[in-house]
Protein backbone atom coordinates (compact mmCIF):
# COMPACT_ATOMS: atom_id res chain seq x y z
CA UNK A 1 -29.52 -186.27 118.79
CA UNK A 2 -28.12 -182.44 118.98
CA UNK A 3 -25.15 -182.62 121.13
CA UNK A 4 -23.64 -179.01 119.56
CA UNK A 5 -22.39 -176.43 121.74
CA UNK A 6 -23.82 -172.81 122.52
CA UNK A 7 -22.22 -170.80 124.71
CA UNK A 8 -24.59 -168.51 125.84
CA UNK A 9 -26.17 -171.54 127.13
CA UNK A 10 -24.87 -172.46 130.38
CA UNK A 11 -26.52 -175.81 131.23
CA UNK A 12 -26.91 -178.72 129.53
CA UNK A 13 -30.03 -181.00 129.96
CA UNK A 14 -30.08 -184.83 128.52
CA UNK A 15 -33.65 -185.90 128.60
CA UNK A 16 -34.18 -189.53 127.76
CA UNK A 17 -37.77 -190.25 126.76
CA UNK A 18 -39.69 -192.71 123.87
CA UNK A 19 -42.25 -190.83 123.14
CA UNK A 20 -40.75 -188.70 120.64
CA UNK A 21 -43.68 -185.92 121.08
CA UNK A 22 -43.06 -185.35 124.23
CA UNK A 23 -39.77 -185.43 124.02
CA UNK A 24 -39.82 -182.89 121.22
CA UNK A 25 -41.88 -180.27 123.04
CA UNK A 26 -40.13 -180.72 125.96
CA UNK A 27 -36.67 -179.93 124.43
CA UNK A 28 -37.99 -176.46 122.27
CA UNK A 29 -39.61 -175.46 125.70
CA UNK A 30 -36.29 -175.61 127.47
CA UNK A 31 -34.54 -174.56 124.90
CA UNK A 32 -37.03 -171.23 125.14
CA UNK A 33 -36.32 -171.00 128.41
CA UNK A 34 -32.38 -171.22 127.98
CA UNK A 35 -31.11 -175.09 128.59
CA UNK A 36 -29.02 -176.90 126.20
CA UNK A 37 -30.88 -179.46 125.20
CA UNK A 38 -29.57 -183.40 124.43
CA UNK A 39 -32.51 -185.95 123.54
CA UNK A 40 -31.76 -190.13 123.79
CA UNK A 41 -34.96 -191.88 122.76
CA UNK A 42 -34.66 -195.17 124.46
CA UNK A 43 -33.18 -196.94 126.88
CA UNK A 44 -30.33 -198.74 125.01
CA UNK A 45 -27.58 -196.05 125.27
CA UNK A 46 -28.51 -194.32 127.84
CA UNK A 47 -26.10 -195.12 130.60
CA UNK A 48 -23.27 -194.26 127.53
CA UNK A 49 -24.59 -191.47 126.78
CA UNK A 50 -25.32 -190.12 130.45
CA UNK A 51 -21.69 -191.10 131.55
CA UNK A 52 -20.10 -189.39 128.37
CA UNK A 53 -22.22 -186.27 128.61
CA UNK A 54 -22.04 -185.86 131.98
CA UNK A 55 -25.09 -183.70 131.98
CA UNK A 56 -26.00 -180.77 134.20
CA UNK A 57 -29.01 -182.85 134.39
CA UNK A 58 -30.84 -185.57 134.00
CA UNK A 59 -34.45 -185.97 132.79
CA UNK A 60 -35.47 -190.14 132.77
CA UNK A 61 -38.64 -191.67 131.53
CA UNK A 62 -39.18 -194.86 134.03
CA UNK A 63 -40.67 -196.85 131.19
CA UNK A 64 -38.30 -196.93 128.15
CA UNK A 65 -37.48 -199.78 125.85
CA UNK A 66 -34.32 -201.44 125.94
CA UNK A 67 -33.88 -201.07 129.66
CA UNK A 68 -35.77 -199.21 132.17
CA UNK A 69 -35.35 -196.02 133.98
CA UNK A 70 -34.84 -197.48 137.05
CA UNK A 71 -31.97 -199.92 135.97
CA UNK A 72 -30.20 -196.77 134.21
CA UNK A 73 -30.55 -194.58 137.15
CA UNK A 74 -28.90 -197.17 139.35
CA UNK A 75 -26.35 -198.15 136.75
CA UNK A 76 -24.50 -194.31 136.56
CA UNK A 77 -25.44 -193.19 140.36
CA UNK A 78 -21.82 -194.25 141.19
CA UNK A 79 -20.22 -192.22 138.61
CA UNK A 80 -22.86 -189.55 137.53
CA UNK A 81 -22.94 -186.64 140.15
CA UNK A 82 -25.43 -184.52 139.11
CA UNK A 83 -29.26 -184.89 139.44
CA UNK A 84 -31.85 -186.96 137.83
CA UNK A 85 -35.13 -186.20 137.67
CA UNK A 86 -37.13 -189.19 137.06
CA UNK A 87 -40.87 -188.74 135.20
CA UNK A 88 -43.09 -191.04 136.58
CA UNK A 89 -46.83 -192.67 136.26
CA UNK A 90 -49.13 -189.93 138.29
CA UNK A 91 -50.43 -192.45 140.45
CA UNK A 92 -48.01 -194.78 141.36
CA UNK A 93 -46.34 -194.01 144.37
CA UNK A 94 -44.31 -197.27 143.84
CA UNK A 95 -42.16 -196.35 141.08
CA UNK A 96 -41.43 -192.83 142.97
CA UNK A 97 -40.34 -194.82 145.80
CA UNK A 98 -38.22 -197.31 143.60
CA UNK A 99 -37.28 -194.21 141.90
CA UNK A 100 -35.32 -192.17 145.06
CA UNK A 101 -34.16 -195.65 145.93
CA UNK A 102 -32.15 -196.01 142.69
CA UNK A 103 -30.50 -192.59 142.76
CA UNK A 104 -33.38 -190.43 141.47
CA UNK A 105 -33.05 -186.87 143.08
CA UNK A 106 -37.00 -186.16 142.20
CA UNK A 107 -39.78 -187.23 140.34
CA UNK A 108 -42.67 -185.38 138.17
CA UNK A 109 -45.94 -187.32 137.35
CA UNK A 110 -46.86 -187.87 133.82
CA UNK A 111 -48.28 -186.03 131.72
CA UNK A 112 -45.98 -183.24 132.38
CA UNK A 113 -47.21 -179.96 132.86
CA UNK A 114 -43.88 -177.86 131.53
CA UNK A 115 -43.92 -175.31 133.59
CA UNK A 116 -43.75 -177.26 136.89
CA UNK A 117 -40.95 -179.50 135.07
CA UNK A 118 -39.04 -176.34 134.30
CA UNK A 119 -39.43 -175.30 138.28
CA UNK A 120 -38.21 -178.52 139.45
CA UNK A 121 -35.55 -178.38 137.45
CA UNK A 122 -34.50 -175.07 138.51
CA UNK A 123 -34.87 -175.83 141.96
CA UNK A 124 -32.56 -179.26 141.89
CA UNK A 125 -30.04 -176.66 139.74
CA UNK A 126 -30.07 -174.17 142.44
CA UNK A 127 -29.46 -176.96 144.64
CA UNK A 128 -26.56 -178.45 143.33
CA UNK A 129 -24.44 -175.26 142.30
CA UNK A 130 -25.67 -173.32 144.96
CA UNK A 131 -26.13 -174.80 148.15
CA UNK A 132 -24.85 -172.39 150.92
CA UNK A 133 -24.15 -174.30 154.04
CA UNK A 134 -24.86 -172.49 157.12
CA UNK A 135 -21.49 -171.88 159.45
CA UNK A 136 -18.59 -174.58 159.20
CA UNK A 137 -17.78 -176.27 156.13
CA UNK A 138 -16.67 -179.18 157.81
CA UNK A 139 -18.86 -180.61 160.78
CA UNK A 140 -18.07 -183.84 163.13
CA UNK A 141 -19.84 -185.67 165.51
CA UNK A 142 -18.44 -188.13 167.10
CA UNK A 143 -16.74 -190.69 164.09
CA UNK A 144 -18.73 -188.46 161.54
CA UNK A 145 -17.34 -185.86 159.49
CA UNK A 146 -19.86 -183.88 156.63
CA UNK A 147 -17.73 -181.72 154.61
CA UNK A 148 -20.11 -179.58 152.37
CA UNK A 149 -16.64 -177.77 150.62
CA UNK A 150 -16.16 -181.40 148.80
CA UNK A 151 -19.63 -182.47 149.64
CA UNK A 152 -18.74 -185.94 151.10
CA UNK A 153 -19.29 -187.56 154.31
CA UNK A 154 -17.21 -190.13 156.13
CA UNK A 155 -17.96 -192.48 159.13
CA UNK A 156 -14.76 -193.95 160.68
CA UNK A 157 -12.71 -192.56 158.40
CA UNK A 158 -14.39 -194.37 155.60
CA UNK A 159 -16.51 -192.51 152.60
CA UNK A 160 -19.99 -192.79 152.61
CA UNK A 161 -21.74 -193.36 149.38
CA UNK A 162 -24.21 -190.40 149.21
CA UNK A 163 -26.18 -189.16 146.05
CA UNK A 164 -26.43 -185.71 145.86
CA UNK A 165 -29.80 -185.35 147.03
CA UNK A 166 -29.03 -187.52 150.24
CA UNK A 167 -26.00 -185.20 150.78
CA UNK A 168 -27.99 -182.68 150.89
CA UNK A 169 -30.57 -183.76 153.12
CA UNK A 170 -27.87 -185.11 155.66
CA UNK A 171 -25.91 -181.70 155.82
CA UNK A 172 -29.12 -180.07 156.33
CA UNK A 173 -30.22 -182.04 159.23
CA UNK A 174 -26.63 -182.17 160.44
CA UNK A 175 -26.49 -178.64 160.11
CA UNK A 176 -29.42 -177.86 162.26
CA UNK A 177 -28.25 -180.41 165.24
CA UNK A 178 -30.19 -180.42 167.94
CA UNK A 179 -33.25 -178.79 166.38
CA UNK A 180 -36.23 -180.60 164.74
CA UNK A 181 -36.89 -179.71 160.86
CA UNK A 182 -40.47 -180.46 159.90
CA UNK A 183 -40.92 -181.82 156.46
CA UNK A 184 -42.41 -178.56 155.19
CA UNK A 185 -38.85 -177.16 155.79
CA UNK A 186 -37.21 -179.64 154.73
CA UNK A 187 -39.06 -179.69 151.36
CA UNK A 188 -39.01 -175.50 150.99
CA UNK A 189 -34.66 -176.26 151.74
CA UNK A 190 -34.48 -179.37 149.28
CA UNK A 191 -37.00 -178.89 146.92
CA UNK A 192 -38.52 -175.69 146.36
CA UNK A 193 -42.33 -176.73 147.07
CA UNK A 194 -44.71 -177.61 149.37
CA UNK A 195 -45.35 -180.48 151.28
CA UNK A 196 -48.59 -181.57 150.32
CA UNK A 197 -48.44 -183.94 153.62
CA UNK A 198 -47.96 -187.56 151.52
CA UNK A 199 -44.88 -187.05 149.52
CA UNK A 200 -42.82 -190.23 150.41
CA UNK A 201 -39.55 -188.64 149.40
CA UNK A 202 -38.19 -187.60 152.55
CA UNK A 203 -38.66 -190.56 154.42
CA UNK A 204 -37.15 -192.58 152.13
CA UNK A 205 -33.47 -190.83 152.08
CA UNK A 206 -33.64 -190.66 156.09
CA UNK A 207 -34.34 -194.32 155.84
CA UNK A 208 -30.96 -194.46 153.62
CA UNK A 209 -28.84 -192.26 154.62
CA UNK A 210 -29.07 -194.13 158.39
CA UNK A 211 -28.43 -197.44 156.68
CA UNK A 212 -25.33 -195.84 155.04
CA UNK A 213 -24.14 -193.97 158.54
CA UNK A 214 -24.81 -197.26 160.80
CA UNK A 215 -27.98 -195.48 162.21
CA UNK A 216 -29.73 -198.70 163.40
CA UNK A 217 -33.10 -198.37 161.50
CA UNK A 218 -35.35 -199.51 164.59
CA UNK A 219 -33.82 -197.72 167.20
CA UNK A 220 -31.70 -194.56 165.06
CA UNK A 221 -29.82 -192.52 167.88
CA UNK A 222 -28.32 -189.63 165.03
CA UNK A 223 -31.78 -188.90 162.96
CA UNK A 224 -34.44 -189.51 165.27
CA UNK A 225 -37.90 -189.26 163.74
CA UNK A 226 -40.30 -186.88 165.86
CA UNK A 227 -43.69 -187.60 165.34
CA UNK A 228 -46.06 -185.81 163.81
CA UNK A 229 -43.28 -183.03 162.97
CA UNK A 230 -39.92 -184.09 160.97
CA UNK A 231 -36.58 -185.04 162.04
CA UNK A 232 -33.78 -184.31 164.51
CA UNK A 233 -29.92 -184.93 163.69
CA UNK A 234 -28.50 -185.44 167.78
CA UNK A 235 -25.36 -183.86 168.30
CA UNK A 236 -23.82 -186.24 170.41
CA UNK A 237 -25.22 -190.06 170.83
C-alpha cells in the first residue's frame, strides 16, 4: 500500500479490491488520469484504513474476504463523509439495492470498463465539492430546515442522518418545491448519466430519506411520487 503524498495531485482515491489485477490496473489508470491512488486488498482493514485516510473517495469491491463490502460501507457511513462507489456483480440488482441502502453513493457493474469508472467518479467529485444550490442556502418548510452551506438537514430541531448522496437528492427536490423532477433530471443533477428507465437508485433514497424526515411511506405528503414522471417535494403539507 502507497499512501505517499504528491502535491500536484489533488485527490486521493482508496480503492479496496482482492483481485490484485484489477486492482493494479485500476490504480496506474487513475493515476494517468491524475488521482492519488491508495490500494487495501481485502476486507480486514478496511474500515481502519477508510476512517484514517479519510479519502476523497471511495472505491469498494462488494465481495472481499475478511468482511464484505456491504458491512464496511455501513460500518464508516456515520463517520466517513465522502462518497463510495461500490463495484458490483453486472446482474444483480440486489446487491446495488443493498448497496445504496448501506451508504453506497453509486455502483459500477463488474468487469469495469475504466473509462466509465473514471466518469462516475468524476461526476460523484463534482458533486460533492461542487454542488451549487440554486437561491437560499438555508430552506424551511414547516419543522424542516435543509441548509446546503453545512449540508445538513434537521426536522424538529433534531439532525437528520443523511449520506451525502441522500443530501443531495433531498436539497434538490427541496429546492425545486412545488415542481415535479423526472428521474432523467434527477439522474443528469445527481449523477451525470442517463436514465436508462430501470436504475433502482433513485427510488431507493426517496424511500429513505422519507423514513428519516417522518414522511409516512404509504401515504408521503413532502415527496410525493408522480407516476409515470419523478417526484415532487410540497411546499407546505
Amino acid at each position: 500500500m502507497d499512501d505517499s503524498f504528491d502535491p500536484r495531485w489533488q485527490e486521493h482515491v482508496l480503492i479496496i479490491e482482492d483481485d490484485e489485477r484489477l486492482a493494479d490496473l485500476t490504480r496506474d489508470y487513475l493515476e494517468a488520469n491524475g488521482f492519488r491512488v491508495s490500494l487495501v486488498r481485502d476486507g480486514t482493514h478496511a474500515v481502519e484504513r477508510i476512517l484514517a485516510l479519510q479519502p476523497d473517495l471511495v472505491i469498494l469491491d462488494l465481495m472481499l474476504p475478511g468482511e464484505d463490502g456491504l458491512s464496511i460501507c455501513r460500518r464508516v457511513r456515520g463517520d466517513y463523509p465522502g462518497p463510495i462507489l461500490m463495484l458490483t456483480a453486472r446482474t444483480d440488482d440486489m446487491d446495488q439495492v443493498l448497496g445504496l441502502e448501506m451508504g453506497a453513493d453509486d455502483y459500477v457493474p463488474k468487469p469495469v470498463q475504466p473509462r466509465v469508472l473514471l466518469a462516475r467518479m468524476r461526476a460523484l467529485l463534482r458533486r460533492t465539492e461542487s454542488f451549487e444550490p440554486a437561491g437560499s442556502q438555508r430552506l424551511t418548510f414547516g419543522k424542516m430546515e435543509i441548509d446546503s452551506a453545512v449540508r445538513e438537514a434537521w426536522v424538529g430541531g433534531e439532525r437528520i442522518d443523511l449520506t451525502s448522496a441522500e443530501f443531495d437528492l433531498l436539497w434538490l427536490l427541496a429546492s425545486h418545491a412545488g415542481r415535479v423532477l423526472t428521474r432523467e433530471e434527477i439522474f443528469s443533477q445527481l449523477r451525470g448519466i442517463k436514465y436508462d428507465g430501470q436504475d433502482r437508485s433513485i427510488d431507493v433514497r426517496v424511500s429513505r430519506i422519507r423514513s428519516k424526515i417522518g414522511d409516512d411511506p404509504n401515504q408521503p405528503q413532502r415527496i410525493k411520487t408522480v407516476r409515470s414522471k419523478g417526484y415532487l417535494f410540497v411546499k407546505d403539507t
